[in-house]
Protein backbone atom coordinates (compact mmCIF):
# COMPACT_ATOMS: atom_id res chain seq x y z
CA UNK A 1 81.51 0.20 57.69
CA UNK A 2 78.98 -2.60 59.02
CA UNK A 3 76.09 -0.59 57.23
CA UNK A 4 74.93 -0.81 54.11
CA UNK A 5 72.16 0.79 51.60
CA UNK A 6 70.98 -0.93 48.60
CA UNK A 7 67.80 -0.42 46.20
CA UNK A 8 65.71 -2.52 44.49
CA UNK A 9 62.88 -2.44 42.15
CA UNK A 10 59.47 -3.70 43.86
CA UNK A 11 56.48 -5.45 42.12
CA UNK A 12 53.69 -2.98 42.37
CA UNK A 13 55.22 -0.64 44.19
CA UNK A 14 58.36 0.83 42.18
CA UNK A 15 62.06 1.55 43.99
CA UNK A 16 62.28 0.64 47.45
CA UNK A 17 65.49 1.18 49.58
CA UNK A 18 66.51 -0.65 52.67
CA UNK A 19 69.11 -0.13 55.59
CA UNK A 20 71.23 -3.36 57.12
CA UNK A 21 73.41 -3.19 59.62
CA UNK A 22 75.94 -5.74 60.60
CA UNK A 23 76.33 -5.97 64.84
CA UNK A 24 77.93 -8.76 66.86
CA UNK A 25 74.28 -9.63 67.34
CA UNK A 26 73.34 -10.75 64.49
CA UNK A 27 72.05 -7.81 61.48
CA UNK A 28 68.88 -5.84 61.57
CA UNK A 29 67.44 -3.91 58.49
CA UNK A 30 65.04 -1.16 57.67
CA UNK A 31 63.07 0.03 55.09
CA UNK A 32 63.77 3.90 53.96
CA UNK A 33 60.58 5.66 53.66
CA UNK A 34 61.35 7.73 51.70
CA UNK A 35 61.15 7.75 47.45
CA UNK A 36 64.86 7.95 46.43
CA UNK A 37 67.59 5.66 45.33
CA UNK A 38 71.03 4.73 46.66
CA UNK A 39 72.76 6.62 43.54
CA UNK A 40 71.16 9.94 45.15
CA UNK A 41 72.37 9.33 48.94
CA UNK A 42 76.02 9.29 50.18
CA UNK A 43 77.79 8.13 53.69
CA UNK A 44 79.21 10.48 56.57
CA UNK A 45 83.26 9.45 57.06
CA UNK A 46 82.15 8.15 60.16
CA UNK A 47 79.04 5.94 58.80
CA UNK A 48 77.15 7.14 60.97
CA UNK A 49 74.76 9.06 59.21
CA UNK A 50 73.42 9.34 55.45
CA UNK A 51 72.02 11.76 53.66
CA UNK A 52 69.86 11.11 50.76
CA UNK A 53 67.77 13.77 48.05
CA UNK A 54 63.83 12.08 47.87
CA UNK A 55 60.47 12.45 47.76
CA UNK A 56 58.49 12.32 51.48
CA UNK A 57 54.92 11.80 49.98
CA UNK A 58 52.86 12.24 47.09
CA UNK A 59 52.55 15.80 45.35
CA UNK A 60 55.60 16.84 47.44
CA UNK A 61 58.58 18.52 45.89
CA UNK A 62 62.35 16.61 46.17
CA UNK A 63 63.97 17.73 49.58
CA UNK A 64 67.65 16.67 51.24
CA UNK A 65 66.90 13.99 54.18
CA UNK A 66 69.08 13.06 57.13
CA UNK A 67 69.44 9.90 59.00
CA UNK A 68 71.28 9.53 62.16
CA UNK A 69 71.97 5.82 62.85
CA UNK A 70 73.59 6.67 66.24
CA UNK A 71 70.29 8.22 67.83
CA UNK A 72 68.25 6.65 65.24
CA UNK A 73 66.60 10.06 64.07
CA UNK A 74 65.78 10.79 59.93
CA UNK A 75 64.81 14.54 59.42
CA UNK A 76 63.91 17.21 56.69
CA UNK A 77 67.54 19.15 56.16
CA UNK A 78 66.68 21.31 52.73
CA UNK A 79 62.82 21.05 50.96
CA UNK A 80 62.95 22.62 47.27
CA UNK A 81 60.37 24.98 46.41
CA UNK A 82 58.00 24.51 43.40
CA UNK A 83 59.81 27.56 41.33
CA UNK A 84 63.48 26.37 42.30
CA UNK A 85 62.84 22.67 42.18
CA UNK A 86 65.37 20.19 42.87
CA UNK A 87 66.51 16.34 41.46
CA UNK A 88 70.00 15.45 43.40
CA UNK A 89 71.95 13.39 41.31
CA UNK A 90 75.45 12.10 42.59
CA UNK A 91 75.90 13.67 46.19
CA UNK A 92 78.89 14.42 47.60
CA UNK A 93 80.13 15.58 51.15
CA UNK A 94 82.90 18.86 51.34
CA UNK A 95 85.92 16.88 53.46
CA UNK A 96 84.57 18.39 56.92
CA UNK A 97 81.43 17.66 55.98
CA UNK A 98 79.23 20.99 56.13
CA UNK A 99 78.30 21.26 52.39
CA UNK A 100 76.70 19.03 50.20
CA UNK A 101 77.32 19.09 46.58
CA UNK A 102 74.66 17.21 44.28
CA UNK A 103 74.50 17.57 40.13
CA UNK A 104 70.67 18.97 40.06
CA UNK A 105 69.09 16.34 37.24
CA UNK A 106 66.74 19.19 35.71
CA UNK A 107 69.34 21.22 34.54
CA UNK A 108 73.14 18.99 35.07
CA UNK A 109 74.43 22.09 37.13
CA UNK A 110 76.53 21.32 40.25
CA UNK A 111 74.38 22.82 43.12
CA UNK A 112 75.44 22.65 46.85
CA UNK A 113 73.87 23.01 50.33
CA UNK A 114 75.04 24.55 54.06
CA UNK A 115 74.57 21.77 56.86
């Protein structure tokens, strides 16, 4: 693909994650905002969206985020509650892409989630 997420570790600040994308143009990039890392997002077939397990803000449990590079959207899919609370580790898409599988880093048990 001509996208492509990295992470790095920011003075003062801790992990930050970025978007570039390659066009004919030239490449434009993006910062996530969002408090993840690229080993807990994975790529649509197409590469046209991402989804990625994070934090939103402070004193917020771990949810599962979209983001739609074609109409430029990023959304809530899946928020954990504070008695079934949620780490993804190591997503993973089902081959048509309507589940996502993610190792839950609190307990190493392979969880998965309806799109």
């Amino acid at each position: 693909g001509l996208s492509l997420l990295y992470s790095y570790n920011k003075d003062g600040v801790g992990v930050v994650t970025n978007l570039i994308q390659l066009k004919d143009e030239g490449q434009s990039g993006m910062e996530v905002d969002l408090q993840t890392n690229t080993g807990k997002c994975v790529w649509s077939l197409d590469s046209k969206q991402f989804y990625c397990g994070g934090i939103k803000g402070k004193g917020e449990q771990e949810g599962l985020y979209q983001f739609d590079l074609t109409k430029k959207e990023f959304g809530l899919v899946f928020q954990s509650s504070s008695a079934d609370q949620i780490k993804i580790e190591r997503p993973f898409l089902s081959p048509i892409e309507n589940i996502i599988f993610f190792t839950n880093g609190y307990d190493q048990y392979l969880y998965s989630i309806s799109l």
